[in-house]
C-alpha atoms as a PDB file:
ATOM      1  CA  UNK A   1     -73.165 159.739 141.066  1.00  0.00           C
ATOM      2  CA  UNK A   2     -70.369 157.515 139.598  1.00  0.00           C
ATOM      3  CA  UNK A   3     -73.189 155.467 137.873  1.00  0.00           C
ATOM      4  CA  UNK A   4     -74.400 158.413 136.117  1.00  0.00           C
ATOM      5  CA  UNK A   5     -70.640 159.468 135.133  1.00  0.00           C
ATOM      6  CA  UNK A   6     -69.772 156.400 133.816  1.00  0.00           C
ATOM      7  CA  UNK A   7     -73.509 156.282 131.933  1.00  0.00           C
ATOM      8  CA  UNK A   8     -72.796 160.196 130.719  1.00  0.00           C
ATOM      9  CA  UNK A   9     -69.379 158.778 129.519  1.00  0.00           C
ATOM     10  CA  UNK A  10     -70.467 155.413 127.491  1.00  0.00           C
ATOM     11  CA  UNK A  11     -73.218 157.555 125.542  1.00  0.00           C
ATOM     12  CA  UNK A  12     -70.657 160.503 124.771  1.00  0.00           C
ATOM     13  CA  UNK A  13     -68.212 157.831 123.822  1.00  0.00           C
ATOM     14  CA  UNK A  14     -71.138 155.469 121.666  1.00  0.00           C
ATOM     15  CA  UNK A  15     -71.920 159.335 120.035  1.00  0.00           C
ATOM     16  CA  UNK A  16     -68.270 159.919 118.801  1.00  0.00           C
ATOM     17  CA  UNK A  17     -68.251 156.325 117.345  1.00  0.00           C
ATOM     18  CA  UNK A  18     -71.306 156.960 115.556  1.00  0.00           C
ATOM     19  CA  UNK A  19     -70.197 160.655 114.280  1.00  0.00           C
ATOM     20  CA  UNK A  20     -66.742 158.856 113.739  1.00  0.00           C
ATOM     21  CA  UNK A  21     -68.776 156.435 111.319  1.00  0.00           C
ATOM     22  CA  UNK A  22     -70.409 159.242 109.780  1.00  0.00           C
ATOM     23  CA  UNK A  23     -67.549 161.229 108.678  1.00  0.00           C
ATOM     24  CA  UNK A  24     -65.678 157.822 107.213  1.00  0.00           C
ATOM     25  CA  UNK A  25     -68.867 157.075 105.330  1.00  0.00           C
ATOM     26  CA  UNK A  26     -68.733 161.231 104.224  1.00  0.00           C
ATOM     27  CA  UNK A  27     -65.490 160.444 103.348  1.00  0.00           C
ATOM     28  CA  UNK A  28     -65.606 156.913 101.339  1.00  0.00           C
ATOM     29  CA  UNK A  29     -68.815 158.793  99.441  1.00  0.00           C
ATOM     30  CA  UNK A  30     -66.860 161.800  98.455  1.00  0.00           C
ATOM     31  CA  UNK A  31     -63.846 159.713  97.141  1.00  0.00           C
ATOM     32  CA  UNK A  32     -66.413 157.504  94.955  1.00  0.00           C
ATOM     33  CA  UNK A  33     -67.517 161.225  93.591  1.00  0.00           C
ATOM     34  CA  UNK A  34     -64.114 162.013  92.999  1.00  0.00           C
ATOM     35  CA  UNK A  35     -63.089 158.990  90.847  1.00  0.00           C
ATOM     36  CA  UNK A  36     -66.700 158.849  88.911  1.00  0.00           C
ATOM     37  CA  UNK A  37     -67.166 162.637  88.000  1.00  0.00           C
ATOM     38  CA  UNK A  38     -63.978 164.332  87.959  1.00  0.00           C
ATOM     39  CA  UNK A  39     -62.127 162.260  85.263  1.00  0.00           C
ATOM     40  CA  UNK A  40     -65.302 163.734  83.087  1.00  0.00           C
ATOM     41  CA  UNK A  41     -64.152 167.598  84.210  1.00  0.00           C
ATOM     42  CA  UNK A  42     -62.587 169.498  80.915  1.00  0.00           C
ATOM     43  CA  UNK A  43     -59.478 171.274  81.445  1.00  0.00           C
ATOM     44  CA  UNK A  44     -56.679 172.845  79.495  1.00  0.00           C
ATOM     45  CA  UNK A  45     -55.353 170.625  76.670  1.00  0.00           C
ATOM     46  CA  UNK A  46     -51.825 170.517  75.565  1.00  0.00           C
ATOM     47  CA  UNK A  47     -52.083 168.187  72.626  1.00  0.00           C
ATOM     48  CA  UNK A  48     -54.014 167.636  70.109  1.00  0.00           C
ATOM     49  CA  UNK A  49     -54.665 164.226  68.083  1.00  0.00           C
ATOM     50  CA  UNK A  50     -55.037 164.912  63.957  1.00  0.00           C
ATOM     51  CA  UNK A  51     -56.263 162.211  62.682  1.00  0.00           C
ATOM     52  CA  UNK A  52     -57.116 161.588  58.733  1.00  0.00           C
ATOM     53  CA  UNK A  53     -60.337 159.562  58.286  1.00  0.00           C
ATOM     54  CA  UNK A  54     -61.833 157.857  54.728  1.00  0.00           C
ATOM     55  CA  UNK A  55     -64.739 156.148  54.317  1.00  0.00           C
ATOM     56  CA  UNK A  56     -65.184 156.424  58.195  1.00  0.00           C
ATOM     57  CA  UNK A  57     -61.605 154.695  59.128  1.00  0.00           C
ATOM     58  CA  UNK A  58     -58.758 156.807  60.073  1.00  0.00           C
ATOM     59  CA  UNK A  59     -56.005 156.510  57.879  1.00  0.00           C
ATOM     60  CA  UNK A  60     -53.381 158.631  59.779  1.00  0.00           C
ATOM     61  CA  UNK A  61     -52.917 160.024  63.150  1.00  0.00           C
ATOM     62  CA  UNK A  62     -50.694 161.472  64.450  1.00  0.00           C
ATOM     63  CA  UNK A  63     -50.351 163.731  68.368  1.00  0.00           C
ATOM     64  CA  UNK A  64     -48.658 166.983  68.481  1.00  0.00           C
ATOM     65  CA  UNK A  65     -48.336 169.255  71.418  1.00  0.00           C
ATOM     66  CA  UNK A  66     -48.107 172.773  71.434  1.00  0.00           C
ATOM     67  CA  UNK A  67     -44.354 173.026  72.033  1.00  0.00           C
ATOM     68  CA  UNK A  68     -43.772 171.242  68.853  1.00  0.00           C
ATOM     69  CA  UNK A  69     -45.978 173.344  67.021  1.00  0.00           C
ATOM     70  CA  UNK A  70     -44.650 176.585  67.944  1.00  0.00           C
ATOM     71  CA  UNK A  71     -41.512 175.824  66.991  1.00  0.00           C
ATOM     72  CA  UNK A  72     -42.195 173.990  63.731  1.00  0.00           C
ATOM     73  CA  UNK A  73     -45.018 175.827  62.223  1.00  0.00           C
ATOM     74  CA  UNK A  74     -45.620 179.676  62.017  1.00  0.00           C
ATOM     75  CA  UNK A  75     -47.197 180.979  64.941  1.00  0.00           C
ATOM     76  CA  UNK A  76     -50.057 182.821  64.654  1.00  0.00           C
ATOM     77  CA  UNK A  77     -50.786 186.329  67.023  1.00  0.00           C
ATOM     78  CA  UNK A  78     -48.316 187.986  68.931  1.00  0.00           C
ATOM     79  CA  UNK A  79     -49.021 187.156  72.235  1.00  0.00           C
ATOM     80  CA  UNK A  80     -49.834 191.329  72.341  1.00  0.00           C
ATOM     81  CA  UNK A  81     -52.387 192.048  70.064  1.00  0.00           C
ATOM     82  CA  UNK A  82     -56.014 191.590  71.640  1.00  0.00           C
ATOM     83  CA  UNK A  83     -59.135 189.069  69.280  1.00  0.00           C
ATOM     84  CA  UNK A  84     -62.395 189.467  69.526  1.00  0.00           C
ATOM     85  CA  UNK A  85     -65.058 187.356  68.800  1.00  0.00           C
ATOM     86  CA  UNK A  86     -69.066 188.365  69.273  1.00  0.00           C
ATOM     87  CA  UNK A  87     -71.962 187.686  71.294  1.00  0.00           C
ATOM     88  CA  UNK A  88     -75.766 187.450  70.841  1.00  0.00           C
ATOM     89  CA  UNK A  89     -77.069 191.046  69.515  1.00  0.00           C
ATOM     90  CA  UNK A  90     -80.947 191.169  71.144  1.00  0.00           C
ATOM     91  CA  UNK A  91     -81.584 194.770  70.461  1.00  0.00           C
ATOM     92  CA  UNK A  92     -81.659 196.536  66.997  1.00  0.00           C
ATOM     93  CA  UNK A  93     -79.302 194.848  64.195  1.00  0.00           C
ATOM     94  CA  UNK A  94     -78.386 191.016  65.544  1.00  0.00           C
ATOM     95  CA  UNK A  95     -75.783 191.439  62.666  1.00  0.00           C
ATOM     96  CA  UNK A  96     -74.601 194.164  64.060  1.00  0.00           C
ATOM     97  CA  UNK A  97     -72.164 195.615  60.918  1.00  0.00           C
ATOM     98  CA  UNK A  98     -70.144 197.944  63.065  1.00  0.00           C
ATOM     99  CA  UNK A  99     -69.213 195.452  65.275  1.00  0.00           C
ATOM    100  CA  UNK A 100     -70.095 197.745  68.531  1.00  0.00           C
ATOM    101  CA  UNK A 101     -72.202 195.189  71.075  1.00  0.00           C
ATOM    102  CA  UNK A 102     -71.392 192.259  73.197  1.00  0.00           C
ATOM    103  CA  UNK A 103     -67.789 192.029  72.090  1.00  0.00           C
ATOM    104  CA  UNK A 104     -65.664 189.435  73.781  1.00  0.00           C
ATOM    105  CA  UNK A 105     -62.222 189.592  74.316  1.00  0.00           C
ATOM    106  CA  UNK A 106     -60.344 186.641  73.769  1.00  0.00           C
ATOM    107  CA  UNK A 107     -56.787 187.527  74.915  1.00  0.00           C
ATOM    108  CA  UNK A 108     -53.468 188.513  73.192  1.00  0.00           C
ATOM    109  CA  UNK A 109     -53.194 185.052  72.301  1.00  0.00           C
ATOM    110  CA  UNK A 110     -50.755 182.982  70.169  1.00  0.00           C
ATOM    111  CA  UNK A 111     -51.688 179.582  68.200  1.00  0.00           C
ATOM    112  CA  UNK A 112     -51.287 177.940  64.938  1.00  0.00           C
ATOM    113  CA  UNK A 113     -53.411 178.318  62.441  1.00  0.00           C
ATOM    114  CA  UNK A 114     -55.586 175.002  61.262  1.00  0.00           C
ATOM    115  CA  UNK A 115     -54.361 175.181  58.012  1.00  0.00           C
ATOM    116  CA  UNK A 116     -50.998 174.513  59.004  1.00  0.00           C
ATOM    117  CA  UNK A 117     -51.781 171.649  60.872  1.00  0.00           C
ATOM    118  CA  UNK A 118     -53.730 170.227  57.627  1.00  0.00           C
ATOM    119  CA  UNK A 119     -50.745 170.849  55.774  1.00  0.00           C
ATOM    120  CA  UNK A 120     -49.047 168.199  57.601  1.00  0.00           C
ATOM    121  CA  UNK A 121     -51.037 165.496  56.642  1.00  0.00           C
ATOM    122  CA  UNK A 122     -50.833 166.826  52.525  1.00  0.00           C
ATOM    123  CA  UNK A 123     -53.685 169.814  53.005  1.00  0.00           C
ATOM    124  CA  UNK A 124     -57.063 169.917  51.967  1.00  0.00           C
ATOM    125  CA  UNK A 125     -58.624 168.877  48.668  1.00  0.00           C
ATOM    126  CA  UNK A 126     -61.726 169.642  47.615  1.00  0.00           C
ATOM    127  CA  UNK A 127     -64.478 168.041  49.606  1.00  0.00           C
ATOM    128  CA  UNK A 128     -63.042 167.741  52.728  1.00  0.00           C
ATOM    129  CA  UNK A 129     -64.261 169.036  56.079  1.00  0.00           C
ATOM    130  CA  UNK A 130     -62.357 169.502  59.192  1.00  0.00           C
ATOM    131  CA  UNK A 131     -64.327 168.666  62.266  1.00  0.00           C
ATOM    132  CA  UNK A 132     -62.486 170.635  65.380  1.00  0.00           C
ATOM    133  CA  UNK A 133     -63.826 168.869  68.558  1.00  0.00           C
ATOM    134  CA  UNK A 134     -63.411 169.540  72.198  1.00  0.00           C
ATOM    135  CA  UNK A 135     -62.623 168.197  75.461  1.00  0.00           C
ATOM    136  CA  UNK A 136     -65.917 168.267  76.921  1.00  0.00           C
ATOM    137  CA  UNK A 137     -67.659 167.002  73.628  1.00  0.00           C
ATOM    138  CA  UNK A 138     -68.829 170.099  71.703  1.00  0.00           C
ATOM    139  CA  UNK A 139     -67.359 170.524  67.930  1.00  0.00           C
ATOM    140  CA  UNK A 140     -67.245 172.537  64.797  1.00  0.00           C
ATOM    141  CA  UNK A 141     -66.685 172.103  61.363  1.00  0.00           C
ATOM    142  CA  UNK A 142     -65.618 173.977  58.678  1.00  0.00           C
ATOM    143  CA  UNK A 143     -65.290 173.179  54.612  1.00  0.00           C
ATOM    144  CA  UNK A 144     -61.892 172.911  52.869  1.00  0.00           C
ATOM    145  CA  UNK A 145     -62.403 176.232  51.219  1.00  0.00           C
ATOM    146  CA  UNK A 146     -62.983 178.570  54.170  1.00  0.00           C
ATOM    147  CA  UNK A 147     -59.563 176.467  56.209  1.00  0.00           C
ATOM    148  CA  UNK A 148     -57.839 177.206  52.740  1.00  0.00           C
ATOM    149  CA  UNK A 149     -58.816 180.625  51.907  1.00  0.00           C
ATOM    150  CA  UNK A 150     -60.813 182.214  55.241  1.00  0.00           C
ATOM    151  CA  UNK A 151     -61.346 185.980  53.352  1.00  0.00           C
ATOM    152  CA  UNK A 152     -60.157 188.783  54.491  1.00  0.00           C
ATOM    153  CA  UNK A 153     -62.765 189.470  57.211  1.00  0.00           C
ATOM    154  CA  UNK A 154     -62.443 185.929  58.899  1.00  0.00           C
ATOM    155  CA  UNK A 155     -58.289 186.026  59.100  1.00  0.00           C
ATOM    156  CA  UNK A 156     -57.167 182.424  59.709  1.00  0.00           C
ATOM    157  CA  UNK A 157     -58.943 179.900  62.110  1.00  0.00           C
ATOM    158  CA  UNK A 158     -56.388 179.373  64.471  1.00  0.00           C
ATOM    159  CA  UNK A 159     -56.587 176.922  68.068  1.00  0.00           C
ATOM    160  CA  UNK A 160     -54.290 178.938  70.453  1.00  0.00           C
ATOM    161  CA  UNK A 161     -52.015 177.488  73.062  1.00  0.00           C
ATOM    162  CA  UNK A 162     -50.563 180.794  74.684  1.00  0.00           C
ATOM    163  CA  UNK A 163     -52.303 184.390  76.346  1.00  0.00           C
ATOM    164  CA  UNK A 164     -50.321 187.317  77.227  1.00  0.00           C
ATOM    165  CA  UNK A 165     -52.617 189.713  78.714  1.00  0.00           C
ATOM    166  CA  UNK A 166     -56.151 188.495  80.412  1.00  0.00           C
ATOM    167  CA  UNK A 167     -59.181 189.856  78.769  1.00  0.00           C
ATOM    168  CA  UNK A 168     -60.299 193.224  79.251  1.00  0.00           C
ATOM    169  CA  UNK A 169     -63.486 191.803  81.024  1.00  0.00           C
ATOM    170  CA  UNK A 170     -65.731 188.829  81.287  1.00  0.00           C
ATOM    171  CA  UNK A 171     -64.091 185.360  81.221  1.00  0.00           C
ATOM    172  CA  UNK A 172     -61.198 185.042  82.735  1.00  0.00           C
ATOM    173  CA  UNK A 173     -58.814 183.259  80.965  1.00  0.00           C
ATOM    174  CA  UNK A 174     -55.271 182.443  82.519  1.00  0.00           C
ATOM    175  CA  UNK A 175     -52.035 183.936  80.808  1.00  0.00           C
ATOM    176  CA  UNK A 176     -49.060 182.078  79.396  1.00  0.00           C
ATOM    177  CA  UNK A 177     -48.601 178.456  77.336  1.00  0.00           C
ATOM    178  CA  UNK A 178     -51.348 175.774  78.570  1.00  0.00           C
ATOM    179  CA  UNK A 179     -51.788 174.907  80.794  1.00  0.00           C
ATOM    180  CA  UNK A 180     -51.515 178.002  82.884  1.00  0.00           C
ATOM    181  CA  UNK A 181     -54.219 179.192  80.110  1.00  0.00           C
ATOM    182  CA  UNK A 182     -56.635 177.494  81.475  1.00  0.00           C
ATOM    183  CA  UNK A 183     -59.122 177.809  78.832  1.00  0.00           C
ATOM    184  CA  UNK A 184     -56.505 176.915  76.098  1.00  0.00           C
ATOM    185  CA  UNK A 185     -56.336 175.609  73.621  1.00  0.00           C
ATOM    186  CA  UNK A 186     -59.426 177.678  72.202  1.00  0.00           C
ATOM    187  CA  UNK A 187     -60.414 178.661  68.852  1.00  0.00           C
ATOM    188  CA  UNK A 188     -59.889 181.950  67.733  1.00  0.00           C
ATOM    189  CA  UNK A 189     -60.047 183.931  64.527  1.00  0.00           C
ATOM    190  CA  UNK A 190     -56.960 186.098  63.840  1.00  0.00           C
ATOM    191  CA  UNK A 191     -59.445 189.034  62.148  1.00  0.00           C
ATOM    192  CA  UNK A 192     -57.739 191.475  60.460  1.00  0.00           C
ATOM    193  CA  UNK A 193     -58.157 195.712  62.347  1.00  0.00           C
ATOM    194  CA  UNK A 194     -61.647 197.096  62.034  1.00  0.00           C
ATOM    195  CA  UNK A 195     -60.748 200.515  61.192  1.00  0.00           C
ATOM    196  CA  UNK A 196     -63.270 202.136  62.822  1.00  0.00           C
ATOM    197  CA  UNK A 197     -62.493 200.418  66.289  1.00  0.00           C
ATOM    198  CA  UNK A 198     -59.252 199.532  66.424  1.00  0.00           C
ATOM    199  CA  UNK A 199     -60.414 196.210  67.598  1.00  0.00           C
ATOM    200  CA  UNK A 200     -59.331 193.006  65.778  1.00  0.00           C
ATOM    201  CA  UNK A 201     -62.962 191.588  65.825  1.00  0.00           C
ATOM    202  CA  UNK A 202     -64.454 188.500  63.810  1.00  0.00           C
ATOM    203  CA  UNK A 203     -68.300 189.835  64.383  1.00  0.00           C
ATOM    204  CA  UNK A 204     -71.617 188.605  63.095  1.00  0.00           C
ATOM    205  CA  UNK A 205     -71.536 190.577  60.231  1.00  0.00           C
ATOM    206  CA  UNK A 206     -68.194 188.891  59.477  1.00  0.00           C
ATOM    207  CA  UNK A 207     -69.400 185.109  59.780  1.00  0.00           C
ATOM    208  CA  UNK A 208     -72.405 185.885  57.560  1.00  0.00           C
ATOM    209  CA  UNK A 209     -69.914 186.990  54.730  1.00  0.00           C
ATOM    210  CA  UNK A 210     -67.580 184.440  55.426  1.00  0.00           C
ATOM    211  CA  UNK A 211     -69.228 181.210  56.362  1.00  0.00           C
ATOM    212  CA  UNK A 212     -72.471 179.553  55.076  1.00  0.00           C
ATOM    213  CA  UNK A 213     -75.499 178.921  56.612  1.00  0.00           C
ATOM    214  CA  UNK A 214     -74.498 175.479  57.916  1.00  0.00           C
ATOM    215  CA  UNK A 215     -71.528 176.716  59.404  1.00  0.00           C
ATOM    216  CA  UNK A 216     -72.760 179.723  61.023  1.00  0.00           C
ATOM    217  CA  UNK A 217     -73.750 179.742  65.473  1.00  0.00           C
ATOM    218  CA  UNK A 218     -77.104 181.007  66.540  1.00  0.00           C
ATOM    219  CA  UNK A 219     -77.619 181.486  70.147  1.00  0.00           C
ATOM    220  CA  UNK A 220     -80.448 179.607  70.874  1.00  0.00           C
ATOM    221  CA  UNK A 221     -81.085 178.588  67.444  1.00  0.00           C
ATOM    222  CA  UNK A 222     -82.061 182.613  66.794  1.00  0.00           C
ATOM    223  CA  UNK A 223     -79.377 185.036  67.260  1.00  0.00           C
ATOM    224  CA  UNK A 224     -75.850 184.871  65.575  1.00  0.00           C
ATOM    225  CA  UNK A 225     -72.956 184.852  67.563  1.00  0.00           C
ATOM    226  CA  UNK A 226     -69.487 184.026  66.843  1.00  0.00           C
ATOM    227  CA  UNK A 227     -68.664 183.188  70.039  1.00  0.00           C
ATOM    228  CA  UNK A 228     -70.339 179.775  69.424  1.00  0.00           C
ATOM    229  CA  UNK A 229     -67.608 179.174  67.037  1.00  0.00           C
ATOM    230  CA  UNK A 230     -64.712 179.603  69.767  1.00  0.00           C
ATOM    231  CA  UNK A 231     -64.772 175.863  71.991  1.00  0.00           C
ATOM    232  CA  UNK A 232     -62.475 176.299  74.743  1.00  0.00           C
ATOM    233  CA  UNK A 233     -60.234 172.653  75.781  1.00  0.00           C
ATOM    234  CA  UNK A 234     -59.659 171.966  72.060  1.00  0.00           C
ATOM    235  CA  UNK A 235     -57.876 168.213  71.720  1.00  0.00           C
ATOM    236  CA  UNK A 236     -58.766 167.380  68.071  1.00  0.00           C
ATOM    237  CA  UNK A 237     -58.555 167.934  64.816  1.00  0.00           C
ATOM    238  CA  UNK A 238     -60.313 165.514  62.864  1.00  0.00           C
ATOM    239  CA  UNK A 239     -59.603 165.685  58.282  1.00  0.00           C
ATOM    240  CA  UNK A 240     -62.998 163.942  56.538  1.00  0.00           C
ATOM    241  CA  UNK A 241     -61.964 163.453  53.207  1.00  0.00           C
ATOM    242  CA  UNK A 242     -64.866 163.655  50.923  1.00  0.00           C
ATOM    243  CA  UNK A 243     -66.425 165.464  53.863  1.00  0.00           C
ATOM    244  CA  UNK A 244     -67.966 164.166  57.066  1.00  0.00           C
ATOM    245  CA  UNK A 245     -70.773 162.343  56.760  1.00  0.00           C
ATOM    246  CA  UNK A 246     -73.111 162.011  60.029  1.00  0.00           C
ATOM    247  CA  UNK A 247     -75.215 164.688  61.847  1.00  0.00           C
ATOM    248  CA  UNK A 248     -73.096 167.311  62.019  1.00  0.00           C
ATOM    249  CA  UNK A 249     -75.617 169.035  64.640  1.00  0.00           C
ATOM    250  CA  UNK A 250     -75.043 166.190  66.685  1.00  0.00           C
ATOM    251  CA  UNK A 251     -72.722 166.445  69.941  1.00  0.00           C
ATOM    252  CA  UNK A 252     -69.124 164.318  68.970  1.00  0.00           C
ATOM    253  CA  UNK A 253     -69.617 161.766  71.323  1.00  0.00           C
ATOM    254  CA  UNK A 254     -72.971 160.384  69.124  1.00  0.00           C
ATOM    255  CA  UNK A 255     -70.688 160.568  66.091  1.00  0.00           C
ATOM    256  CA  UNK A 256     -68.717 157.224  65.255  1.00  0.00           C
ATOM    257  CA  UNK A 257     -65.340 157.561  66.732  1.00  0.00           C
ATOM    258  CA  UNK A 258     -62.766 156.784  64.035  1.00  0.00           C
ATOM    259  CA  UNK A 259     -59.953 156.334  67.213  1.00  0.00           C
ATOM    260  CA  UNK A 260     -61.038 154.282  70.226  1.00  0.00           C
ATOM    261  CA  UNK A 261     -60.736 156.315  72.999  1.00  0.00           C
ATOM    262  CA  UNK A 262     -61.129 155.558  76.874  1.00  0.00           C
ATOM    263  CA  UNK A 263     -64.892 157.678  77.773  1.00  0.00           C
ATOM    264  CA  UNK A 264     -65.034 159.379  80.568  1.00  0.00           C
ATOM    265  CA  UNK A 265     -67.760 160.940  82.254  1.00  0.00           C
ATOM    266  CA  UNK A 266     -70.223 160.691  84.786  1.00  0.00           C
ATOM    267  CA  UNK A 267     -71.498 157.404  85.474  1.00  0.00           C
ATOM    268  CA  UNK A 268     -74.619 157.175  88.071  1.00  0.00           C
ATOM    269  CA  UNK A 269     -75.637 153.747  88.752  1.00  0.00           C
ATOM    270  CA  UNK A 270     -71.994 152.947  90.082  1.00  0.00           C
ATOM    271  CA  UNK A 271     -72.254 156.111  92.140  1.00  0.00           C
ATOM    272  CA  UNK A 272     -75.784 155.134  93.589  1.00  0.00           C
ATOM    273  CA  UNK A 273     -75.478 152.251  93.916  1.00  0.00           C
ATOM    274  CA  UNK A 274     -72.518 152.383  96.419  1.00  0.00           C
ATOM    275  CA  UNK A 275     -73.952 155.114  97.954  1.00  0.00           C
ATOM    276  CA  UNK A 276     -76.553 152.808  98.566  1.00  0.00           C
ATOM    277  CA  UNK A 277     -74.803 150.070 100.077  1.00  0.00           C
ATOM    278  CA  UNK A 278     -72.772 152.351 102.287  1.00  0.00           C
ATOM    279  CA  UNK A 279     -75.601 153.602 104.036  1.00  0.00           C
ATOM    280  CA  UNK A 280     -77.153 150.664 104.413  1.00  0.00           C
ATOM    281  CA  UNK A 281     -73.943 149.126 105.905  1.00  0.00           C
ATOM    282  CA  UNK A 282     -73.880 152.026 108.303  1.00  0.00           C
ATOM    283  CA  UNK A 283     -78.171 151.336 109.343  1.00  0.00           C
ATOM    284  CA  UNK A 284     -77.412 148.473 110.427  1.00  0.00           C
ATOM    285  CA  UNK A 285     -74.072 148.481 112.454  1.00  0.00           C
ATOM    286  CA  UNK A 286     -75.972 151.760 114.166  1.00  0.00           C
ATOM    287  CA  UNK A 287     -79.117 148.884 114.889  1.00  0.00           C
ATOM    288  CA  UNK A 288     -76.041 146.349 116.426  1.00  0.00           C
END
């Protein structure tokens, strides 16, 4: 009986070590995950980098964070008054001229408007293009004429850093100054009232007025939708003067990058690969 005790006990004990092992491997795994993916994970921005760029080399640059822009250029929005931007259309009009379907409400939000920012660096001349790029890689671009003089339908292209209210439904957003506005700082059009809704909305109808072909979103390459044109975890503004030059299709990170930055992302083969070797160091101290 005491053999069998003692036998009982060694194997429970020899199990714990192993599950022991186990969960220290889990663990070692999950912190390789942890520094590999996450610094690739968007999230809020409170800065942005402007930078000035000529014959592909960047001339100026300069960082400014929302706190200085707020209180050195005019603010745009009220932190009250509710923009909408709008979605794919599949049935019936996907212009949709009354401005009725798929609305999405992009918060009571506050921002400065683009042009101000270009102003800074001695505004836009003829030519240029303004390349608006994101966090997680996606970008815009616009001409110097529509940053200058949007129309009355468009309002002014504005990246906002503050949301008063939460939208009505859909995405939730996160109120107050980034980064508690956690999908700040976003692109929004300040559209002027449609009269017939109430609803400050920059619709379909609206970008096909107010911005050509090139610059226009289709969802799925078929169906207009201004949402497209509203990248959450904005973090630069980048001034091409004589316009940009290279696939403007193209996501930002195959674009030359006129200021080295550090990349971050998701790397693999580092992440296999030690997943790799910390299993097999685990086969064969459980062979031992």
């Amino acid at each position: 009986m005491k053999r069998t005790s003692l036998k009982l006990s060694t194997d429970n004990w020899d199990k714990s070590l192993q599950f022991s092992d186990i969960q220290r491997l889990l663990a070692y795994f999950l912190l390789l995950i942890s520094i590999t993916v996450l610094p690739g994970l968007a999230a809020p921005t409170t800065s942005l980098v402007v930078s000035v760029i000529e014959n592909n080399t960047t001339i100026e640059h300069r960082v400014l964070d929302y706190q200085w822009m707020e209180h050195n250029l005019p603010v745009m929005g009220d932190g009250t008054t509710h923009y909408y931007h709008q979605g794919p259309v599949f049935q019936g009009d996907p212009w949709n001229p009354n401005e009725s379907v798929n609305l999405r409400d992009m918060g009571a939000i506050k921002g400065t408007a683009v042009r101000d920012i270009c102003h800074i660096f001695g505004g836009l001349k003829e030519g240029d293009e303004v390349m608006i790029k994101a966090a997680d890689g996606y970008h815009i671009q616009f001409s110097s004429d529509f940053i200058e003089n949007p129309g009355a339908r468009a309002g002014s292209l504005t990246i906002a850093w503050y949301n008063g209210a939460e939208s009505g439904g859909g995405e939730r957003q996160g109120t107050g100054y980034v980064p508690d506005y956690y999908t700040g700082m976003r692109v929004v059009f300040c559209s002027p009232e449609n009269p017939d809704t109430g609803k400050h909305v920059y619709g379909n109808a609206d970008m096909n007025v107010t911005l050509p072909a090139q610059a226009q979103y289709f969802y799925s390459g078929l169906y207009p939708s201004t949402s497209g044109l509203s990248p959450k975890w904005v973090n630069e503004v980048r001034i091409y003067r004589g316009g940009f030059s290279g696939d403007k299709s193209a996501p930002i990170k195959d674009t030359p990058s006129p200021i080295p930055t550090q990349k971050a992302g998701i790397s693999f083969i580092p992440l296999v690969f030690s997943g790799l070797i910390l299993l097999m160091s685990w086969d064969m101290r459980r062979k031992l």
